[in-house]
Protein backbone atom coordinates (compact mmCIF):
# COMPACT_ATOMS: atom_id res chain seq x y z
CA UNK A 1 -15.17 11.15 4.92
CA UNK A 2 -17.36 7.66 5.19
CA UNK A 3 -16.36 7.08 1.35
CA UNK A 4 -13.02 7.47 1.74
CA UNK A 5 -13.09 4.87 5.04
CA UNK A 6 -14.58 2.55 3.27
CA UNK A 7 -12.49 2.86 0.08
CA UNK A 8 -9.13 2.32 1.95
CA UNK A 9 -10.78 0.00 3.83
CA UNK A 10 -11.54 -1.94 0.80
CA UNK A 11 -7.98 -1.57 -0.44
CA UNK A 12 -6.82 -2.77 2.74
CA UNK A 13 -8.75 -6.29 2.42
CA UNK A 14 -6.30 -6.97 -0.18
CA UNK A 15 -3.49 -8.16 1.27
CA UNK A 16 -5.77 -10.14 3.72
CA UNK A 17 -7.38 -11.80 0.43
CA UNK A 18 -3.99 -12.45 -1.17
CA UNK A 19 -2.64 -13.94 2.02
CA UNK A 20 -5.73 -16.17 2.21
CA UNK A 21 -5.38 -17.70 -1.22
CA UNK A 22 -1.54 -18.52 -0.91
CA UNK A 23 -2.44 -20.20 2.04
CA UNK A 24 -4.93 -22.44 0.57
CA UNK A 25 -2.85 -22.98 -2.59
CA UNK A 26 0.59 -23.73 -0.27
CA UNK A 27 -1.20 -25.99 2.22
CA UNK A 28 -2.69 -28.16 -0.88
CA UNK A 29 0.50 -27.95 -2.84
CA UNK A 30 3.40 -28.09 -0.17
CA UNK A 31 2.01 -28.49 3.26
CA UNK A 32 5.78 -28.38 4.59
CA UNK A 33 5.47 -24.34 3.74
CA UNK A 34 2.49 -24.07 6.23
CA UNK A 35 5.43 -24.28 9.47
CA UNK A 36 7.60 -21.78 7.86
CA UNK A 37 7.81 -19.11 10.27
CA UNK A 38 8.43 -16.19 7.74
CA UNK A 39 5.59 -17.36 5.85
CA UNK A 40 3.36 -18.01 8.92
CA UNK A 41 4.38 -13.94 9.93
CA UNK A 42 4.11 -12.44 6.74
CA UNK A 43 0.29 -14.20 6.24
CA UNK A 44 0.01 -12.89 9.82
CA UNK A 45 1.07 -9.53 9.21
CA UNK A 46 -1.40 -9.41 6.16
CA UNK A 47 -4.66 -10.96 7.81
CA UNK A 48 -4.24 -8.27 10.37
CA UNK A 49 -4.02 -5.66 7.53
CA UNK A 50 -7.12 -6.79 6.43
CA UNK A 51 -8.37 -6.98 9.90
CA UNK A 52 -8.13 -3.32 9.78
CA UNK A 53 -9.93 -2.68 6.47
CA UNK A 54 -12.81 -4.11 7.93
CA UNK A 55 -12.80 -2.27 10.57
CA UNK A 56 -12.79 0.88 8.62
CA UNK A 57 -15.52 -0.58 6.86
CA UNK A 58 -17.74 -1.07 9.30
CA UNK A 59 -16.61 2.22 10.60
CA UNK A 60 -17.55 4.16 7.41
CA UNK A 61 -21.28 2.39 6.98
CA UNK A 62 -22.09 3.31 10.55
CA UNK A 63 -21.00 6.87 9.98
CA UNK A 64 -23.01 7.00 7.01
CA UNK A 65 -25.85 5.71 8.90
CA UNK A 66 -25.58 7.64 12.19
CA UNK A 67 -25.33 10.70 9.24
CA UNK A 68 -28.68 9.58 7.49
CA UNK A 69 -30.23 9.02 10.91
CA UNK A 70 -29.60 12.33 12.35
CA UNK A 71 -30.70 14.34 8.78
CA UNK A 72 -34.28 12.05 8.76
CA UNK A 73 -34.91 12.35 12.32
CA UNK A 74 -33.85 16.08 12.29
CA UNK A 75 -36.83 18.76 12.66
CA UNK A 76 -38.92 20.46 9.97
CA UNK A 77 -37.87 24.24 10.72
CA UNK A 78 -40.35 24.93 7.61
CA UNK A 79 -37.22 26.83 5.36
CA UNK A 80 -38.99 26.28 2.70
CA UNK A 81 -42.39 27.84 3.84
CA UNK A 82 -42.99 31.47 3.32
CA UNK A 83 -45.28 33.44 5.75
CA UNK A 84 -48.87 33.42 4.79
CA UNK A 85 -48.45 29.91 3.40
CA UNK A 86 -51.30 27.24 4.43
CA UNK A 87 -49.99 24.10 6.19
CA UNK A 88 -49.61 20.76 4.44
C-alpha cells in the first residue's frame, strides 16, 4: 500500500510541476498573463494538486518506515530454532 501512495503521489506532482514552469515561462514572456484570473486559478488548482502528492509522499515513506521499525524492533520468538538446539 506505501508503493502505491507514493506512486500516485508522484503522478500527482505533475500538474504542480507543469503549473510551475508555465508560470516562470509566462511571467518572463508576458507578465500581463500573471493577473489573469483563470490562469492565476487554474495554476492554483494545480499547485494544490501537487500539494497533495506530497503529502501522499510523505505519507507512504513514513508508513514504510513505521513498517520497517515495527518488523526490526519486533521479538525473536526463535521460529527458526528447533528444540535441543544450542543458543547463538
Amino acid at each position: 500500500m506505501a508503493i502505491l501512495m507514493i506512486l500516485l503521489g508522484l503522478v500527482l506532482l505533475l500538474p504542480g510541476l507543469c503549473a510551475g514552469a508555465f508560470v516562470v515561462a509566462f511571467g518572463l514572456t508576458e507578465p500581463k498573463s500573471l493577473v489573469d484570473p483563470e490562469l492565476v486559478l487554474l495554476w492554483a488548482v494545480s499547485i494544490a494538486i501537487a500539494a497533495g502528492g506530497i503529502f501522499l509522499i510523505r505519507g507512504g515513506r513514513r508508513r514504510m518506515r513505521d513498517r520497517a521499525g515495527a518488523r526490526d524492533a519486533a521479538p525473536d520468538r526463535g521460529a527458526d530454532r528447533h528444540p535441543g538446539d544450542t543458543p547463538p
